[in-house]
Protein backbone atom coordinates (compact mmCIF):
# COMPACT_ATOMS: atom_id res chain seq x y z
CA UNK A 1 -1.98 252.11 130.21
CA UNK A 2 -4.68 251.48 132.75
CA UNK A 3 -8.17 250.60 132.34
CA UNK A 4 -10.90 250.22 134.71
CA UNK A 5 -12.96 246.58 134.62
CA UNK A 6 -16.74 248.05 133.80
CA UNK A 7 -17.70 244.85 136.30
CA UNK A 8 -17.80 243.35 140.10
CA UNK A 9 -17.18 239.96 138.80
CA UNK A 10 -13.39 239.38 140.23
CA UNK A 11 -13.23 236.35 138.37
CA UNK A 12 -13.59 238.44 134.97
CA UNK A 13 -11.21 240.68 136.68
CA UNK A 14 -8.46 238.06 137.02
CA UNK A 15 -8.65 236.81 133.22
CA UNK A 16 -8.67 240.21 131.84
CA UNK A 17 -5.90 240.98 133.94
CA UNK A 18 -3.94 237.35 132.99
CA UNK A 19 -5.03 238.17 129.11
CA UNK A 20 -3.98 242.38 128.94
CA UNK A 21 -1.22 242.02 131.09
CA UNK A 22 1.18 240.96 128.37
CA UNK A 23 0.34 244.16 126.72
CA UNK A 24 1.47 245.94 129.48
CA UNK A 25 -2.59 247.11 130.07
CA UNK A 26 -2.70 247.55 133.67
CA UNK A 27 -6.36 246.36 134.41
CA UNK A 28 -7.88 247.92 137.56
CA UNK A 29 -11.34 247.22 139.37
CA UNK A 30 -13.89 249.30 139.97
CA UNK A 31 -13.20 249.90 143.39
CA UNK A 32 -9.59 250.37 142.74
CA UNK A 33 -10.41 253.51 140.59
CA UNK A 34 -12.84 254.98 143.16
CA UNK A 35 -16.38 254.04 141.37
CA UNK A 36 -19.38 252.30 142.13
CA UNK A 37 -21.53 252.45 139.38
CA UNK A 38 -24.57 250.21 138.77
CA UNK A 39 -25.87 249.81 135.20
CA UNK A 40 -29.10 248.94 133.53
CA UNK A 41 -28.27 246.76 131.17
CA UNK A 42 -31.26 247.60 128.60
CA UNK A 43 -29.44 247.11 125.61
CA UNK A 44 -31.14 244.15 123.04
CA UNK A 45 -27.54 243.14 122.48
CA UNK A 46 -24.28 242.02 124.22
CA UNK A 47 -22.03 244.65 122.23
CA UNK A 48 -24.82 247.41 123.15
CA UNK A 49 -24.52 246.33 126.91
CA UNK A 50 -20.93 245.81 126.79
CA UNK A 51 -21.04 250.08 125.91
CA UNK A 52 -23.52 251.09 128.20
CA UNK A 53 -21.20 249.68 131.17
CA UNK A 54 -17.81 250.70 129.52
CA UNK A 55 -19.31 254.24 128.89
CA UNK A 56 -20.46 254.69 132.07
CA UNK A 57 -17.45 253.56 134.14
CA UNK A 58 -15.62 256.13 131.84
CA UNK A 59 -17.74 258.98 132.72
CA UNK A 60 -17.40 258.21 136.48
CA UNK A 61 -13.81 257.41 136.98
CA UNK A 62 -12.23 259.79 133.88
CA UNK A 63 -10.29 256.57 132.65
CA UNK A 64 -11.23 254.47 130.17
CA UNK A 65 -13.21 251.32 130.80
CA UNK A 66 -13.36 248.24 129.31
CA UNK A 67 -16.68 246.40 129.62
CA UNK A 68 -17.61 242.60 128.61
CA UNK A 69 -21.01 241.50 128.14
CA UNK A 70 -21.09 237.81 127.87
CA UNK A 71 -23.51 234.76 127.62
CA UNK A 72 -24.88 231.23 126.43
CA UNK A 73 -26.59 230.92 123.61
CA UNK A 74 -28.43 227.72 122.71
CA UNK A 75 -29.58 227.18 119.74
CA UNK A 76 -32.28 224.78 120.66
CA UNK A 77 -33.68 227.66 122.80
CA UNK A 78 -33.59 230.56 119.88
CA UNK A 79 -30.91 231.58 121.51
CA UNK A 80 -31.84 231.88 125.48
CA UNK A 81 -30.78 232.48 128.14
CA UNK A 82 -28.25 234.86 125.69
CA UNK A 83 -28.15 238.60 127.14
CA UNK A 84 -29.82 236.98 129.65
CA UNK A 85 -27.22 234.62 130.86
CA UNK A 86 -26.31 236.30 134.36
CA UNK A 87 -30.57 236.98 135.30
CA UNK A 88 -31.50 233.50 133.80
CA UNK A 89 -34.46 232.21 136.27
CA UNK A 90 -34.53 235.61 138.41
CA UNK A 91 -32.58 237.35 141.13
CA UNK A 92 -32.86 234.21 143.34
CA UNK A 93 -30.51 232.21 141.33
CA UNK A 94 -26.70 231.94 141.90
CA UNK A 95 -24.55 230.53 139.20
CA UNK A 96 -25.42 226.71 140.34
CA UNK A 97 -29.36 227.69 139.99
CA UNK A 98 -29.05 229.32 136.54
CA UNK A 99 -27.12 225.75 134.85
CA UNK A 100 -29.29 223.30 136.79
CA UNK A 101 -32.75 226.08 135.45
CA UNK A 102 -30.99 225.61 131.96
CA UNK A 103 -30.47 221.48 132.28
CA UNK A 104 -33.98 221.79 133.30
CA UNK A 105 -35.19 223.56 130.03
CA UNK A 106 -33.39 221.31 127.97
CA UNK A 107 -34.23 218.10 129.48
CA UNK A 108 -35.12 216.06 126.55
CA UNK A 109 -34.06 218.09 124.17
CA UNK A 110 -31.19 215.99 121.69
CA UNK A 111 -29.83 219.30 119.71
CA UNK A 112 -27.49 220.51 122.35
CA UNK A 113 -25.74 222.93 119.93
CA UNK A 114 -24.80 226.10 122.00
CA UNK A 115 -21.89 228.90 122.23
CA UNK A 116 -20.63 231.19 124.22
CA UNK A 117 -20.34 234.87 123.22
CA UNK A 118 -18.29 238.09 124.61
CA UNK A 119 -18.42 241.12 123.17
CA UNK A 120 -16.04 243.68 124.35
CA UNK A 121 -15.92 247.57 124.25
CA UNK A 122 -13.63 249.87 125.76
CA UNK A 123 -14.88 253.72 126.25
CA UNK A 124 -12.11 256.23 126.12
CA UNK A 125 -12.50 259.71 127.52
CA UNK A 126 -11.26 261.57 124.26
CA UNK A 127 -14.06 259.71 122.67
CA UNK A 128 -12.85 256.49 121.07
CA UNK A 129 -14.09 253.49 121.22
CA UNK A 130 -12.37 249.96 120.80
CA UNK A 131 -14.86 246.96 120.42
CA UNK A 132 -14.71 243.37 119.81
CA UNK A 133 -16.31 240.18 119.45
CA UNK A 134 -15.61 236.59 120.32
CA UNK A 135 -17.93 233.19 119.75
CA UNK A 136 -16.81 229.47 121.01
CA UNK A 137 -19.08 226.88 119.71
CA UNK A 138 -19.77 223.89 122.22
CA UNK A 139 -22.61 221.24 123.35
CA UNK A 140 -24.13 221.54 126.39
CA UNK A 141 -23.56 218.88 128.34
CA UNK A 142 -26.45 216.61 130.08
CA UNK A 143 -24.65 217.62 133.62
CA UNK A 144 -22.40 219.32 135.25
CA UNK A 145 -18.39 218.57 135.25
CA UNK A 146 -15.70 220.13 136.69
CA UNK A 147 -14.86 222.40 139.58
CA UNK A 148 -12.70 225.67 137.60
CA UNK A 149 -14.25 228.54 135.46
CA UNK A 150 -17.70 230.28 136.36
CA UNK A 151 -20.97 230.60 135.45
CA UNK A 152 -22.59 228.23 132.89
CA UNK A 153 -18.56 226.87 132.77
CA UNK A 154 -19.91 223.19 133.86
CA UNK A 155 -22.01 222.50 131.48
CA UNK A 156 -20.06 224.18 128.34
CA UNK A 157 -18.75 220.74 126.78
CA UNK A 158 -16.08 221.56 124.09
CA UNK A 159 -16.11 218.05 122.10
CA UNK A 160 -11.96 219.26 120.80
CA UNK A 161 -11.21 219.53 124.53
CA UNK A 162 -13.40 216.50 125.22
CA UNK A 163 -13.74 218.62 128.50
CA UNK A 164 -15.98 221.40 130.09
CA UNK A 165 -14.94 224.77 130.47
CA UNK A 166 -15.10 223.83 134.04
CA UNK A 167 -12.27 220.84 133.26
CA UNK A 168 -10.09 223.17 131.39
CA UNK A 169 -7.05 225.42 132.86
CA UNK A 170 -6.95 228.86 132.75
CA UNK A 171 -4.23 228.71 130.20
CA UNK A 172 -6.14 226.33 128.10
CA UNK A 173 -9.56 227.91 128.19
CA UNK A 174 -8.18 231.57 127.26
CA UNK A 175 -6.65 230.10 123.97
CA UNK A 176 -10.09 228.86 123.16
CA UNK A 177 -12.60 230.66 125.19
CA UNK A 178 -15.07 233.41 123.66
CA UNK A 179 -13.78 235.70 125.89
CA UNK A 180 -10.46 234.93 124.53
CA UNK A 181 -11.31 235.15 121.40
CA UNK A 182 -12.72 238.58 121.72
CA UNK A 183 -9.60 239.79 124.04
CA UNK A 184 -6.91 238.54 121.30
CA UNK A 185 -9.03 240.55 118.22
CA UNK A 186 -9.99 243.57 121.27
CA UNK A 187 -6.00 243.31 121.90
CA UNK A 188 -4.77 244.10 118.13
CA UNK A 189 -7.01 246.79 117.75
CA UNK A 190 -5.61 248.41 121.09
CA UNK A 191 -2.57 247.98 119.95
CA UNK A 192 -3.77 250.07 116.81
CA UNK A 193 -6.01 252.60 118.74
C-alpha cells in the first residue's frame, strides 16, 4: 500500500517511513506523488488539523494521505504553545527560536509538567478514514540537551529515559514517543481498515 506524507517535514517523513515500513506501507512524500498543497491549518484541534491536511493531500494526489498534527503541551501554560507548536513566537522563528521563546516563558516557572501529542488521520479516497492518537508525558527541561530529534526535541526531558528526546535514538524514541504511540494504535487499525 502507498500513502502520501500530508507534510514537507522530511524528518516526519523518515520516522513514518522507519515506523510503516514493517507493515509493508510504502510511505511517499508529497513531491514524490506529484502535489504541492499548502493547508490552513484552522482547525481548534490537532486531530481536526491532522484531517484537514490528510483530506486535502487525498483530493490532490487520488491516494490516500496520512497527516500528523503534533505539539507541546505544557501544562503550566494551559496548554501552549499546543496546536501552536510549529508557529510558536511567529514566522521568524526556526525550531532553535521556538524552544529558547518557550524556556523564555517558563523561566521561573517550577511545574514543568508537559507532553507531547500526535494525532494521526489517514484520508482514503473511497471515503474512510483511519485516525489515531498518541500522548508522552515529560518535564521540560531548564535547557537544551542533545543534538538528534527535531523541534521542541531538546528540551522534552523524559525522567524514565533520564534523557531528552534530543539524547534518545531513533529506535528508542519511537518505542516511547507520542508519535509512536499514535503510529503503533494508527498501525492496528490499518491493519483492520
Amino acid at each position: 500500500m502507498k500513502l502520501v506524507l500530508a507534510s514537507r517535514n522530511q524528518k516526519k517523513l523518515r520516522e513514518l517511513q522507519e515506523i510503516l515500513s514493517e507493515l509493508g506501507v510504502e510511505v511517499l512524500s508529497e513531491a514524490d506523488a506529484g502535489v504541492d498543497v499548502d493547508v490552513e491549518e484552522t482547525g481548534t484541534t490537532f486531530e481536526e488539523n491532522a484531517f484537514l491536511k490528510a483530506h486535502a493531500v487525498m483530493e490532490a494526489s487520488g491516494l490516500p494521505a496520512v497527516a500528523d498534527d503534533s505539539g507541546l503541551c505544557v501544562d503550566a501554560l494551559n496548554g501552549a504553545p499546543g496546536i501552536y507548536s510549529a508557529r510558536y513566537g511567529g514566522p521568524g522563528l526556526d525550531d532553535v527560536g521556538r524552544y529558547q521563546l518557550l524556556l523564555e516563558n517558563m523561566r521561573g516557572q517550577l511545574d514543568r509538567r508537559c507532553r507531547f501529542v500526535s494525532a494521526i488521520c489517514c484520508c482514503f479516497p473511497d471515503g474512510r478514514r483511519v485516525e489515531a492518537r498518541g500522548e508522552c508525558p515529560g518535564t521540560l527541561a531548564y535547557a537544551p540537551k542533545g543534538e538528534d530529534g527535531f523541534g521542541y526535541d531538546p528540551i522534552f526531558f523524559v525522567p524514565e529515559q533520564k534523557k531528552t528526546f534530543a539524547e534518545l535514538s531513533a529506535e528508542e524514541k519511537n518505542a516511547i514517543s507520542h508519535r509512536g504511540r499514535a503510529l503503533a494504535l494508527f498501525r492496528r487499525k490499518l491493519e483492520e481498515a
